[in-house]
C-alpha atoms as a PDB file:
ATOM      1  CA  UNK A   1      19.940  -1.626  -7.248  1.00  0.00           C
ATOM      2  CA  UNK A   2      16.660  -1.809  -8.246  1.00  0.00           C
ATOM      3  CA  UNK A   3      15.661  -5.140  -6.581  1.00  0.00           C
ATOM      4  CA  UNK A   4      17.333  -2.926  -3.042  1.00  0.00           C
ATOM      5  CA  UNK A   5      14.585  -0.019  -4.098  1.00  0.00           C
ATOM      6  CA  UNK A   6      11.847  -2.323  -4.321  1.00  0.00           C
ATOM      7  CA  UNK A   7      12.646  -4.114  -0.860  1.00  0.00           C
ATOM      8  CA  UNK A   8      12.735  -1.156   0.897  1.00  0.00           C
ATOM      9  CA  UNK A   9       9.649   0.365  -0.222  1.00  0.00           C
ATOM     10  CA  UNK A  10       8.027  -2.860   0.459  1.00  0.00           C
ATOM     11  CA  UNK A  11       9.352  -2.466   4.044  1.00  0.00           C
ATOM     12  CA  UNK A  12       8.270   0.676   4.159  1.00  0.00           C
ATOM     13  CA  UNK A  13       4.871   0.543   3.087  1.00  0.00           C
ATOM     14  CA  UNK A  14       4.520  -2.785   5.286  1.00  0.00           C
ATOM     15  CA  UNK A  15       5.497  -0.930   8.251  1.00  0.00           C
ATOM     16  CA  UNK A  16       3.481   2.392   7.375  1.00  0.00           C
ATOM     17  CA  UNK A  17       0.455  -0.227   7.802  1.00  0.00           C
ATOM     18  CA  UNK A  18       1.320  -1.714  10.605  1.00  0.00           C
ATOM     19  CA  UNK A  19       1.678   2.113  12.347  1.00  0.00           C
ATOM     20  CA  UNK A  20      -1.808   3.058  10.884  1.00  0.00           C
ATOM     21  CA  UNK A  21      -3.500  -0.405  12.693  1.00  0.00           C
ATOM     22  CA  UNK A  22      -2.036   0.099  15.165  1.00  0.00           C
ATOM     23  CA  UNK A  23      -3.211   3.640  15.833  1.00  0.00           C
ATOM     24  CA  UNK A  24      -6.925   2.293  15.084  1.00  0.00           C
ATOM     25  CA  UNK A  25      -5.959   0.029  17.704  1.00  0.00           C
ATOM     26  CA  UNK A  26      -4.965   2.912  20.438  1.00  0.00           C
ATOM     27  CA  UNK A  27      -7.652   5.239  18.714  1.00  0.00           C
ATOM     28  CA  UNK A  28     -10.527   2.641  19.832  1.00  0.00           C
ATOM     29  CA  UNK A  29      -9.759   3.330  23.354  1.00  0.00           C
ATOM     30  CA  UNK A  30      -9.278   6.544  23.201  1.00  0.00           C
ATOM     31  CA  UNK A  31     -11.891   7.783  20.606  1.00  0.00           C
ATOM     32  CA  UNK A  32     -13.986   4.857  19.466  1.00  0.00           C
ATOM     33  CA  UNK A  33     -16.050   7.376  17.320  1.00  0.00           C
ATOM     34  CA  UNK A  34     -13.546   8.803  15.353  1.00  0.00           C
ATOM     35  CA  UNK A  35     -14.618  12.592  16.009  1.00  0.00           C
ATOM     36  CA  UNK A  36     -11.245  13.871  15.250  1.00  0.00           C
ATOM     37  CA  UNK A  37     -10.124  14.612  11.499  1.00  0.00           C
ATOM     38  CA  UNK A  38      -7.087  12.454  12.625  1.00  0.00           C
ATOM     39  CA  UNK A  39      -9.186   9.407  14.134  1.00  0.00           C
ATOM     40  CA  UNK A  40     -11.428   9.620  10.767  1.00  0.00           C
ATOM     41  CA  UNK A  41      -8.701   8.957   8.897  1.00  0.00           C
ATOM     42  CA  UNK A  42      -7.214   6.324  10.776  1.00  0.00           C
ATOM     43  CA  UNK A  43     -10.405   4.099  10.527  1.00  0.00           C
ATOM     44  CA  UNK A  44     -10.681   5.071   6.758  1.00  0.00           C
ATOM     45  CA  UNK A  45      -7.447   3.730   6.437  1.00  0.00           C
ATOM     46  CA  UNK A  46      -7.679   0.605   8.632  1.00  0.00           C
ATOM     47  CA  UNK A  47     -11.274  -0.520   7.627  1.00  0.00           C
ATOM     48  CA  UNK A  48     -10.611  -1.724   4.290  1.00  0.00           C
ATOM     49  CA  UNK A  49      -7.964  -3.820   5.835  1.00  0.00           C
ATOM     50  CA  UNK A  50      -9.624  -4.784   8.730  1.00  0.00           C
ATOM     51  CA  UNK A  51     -12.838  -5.649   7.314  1.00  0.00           C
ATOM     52  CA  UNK A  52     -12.638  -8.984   5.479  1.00  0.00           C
ATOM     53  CA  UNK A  53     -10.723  -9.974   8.564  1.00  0.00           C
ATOM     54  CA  UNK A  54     -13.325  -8.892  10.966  1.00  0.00           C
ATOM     55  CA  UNK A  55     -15.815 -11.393   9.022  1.00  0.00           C
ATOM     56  CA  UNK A  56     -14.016 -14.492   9.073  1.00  0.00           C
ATOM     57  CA  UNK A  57     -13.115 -15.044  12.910  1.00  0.00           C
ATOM     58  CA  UNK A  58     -16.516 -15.542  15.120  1.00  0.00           C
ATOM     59  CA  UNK A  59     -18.237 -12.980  16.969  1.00  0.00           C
ATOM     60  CA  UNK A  60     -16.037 -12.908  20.447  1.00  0.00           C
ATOM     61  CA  UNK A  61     -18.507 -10.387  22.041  1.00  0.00           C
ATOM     62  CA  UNK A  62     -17.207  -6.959  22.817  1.00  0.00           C
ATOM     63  CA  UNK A  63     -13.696  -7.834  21.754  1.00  0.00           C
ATOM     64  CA  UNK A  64     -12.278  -7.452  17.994  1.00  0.00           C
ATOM     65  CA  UNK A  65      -9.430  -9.416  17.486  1.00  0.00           C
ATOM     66  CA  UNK A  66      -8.480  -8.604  13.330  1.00  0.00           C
ATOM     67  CA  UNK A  67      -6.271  -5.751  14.551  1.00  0.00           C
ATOM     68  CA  UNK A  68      -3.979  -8.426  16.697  1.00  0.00           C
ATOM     69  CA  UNK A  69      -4.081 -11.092  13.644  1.00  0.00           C
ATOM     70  CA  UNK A  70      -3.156  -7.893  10.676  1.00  0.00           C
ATOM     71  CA  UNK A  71      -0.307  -6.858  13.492  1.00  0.00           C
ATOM     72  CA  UNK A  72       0.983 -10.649  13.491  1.00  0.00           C
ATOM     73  CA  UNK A  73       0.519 -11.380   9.168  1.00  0.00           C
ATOM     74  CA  UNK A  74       2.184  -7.763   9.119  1.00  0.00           C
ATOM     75  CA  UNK A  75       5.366  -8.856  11.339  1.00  0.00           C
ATOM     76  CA  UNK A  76       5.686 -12.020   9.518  1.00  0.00           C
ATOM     77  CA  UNK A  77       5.529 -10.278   6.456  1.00  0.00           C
ATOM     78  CA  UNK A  78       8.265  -7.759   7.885  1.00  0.00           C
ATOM     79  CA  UNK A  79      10.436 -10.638   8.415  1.00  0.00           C
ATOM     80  CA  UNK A  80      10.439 -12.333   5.566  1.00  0.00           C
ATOM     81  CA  UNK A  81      10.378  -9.573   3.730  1.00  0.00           C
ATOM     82  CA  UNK A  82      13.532  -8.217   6.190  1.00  0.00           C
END
């Protein structure tokens, strides 16, 4: 019973993150700034996750890719965890 608890929070809090990037992800079309109390949390949320991630690919111009790689380690973490 208690190894079922701990799966499902797990799951739970692994999908919880993958809804908040991918929110940042929507939110940087729609309000890059984050002038909303909603988009301010989003990126306070999302930043320390994105961050380290953000500094090890290469600068690809206008275009940040650590959203798509946390949305992919995320999923494979889903599954495996699933």
């Amino acid at each position: 019973m208690g190894a079922a608890f701990l799966v499902n929070f797990l799951r739970f809090l692994l999908i919880g993150l993958w809804l908040v990037i991918l929110a940042r992800l929507i939110l940087s079309w729609i309000d890059p700034g984050g002038r909303s109390r909603f988009a301010a949390f989003i990126i306070q949320t999302s930043e320390p996750i994105l961050a380290p991630i953000r500094r090890l690919l290469p600068k690809t111009g206008m275009f940040d890719f650590s959203p798509l790689i946390v949305l992919l380690v995320l999923s494979m973490l889903l599954r495996a965890v699933g």
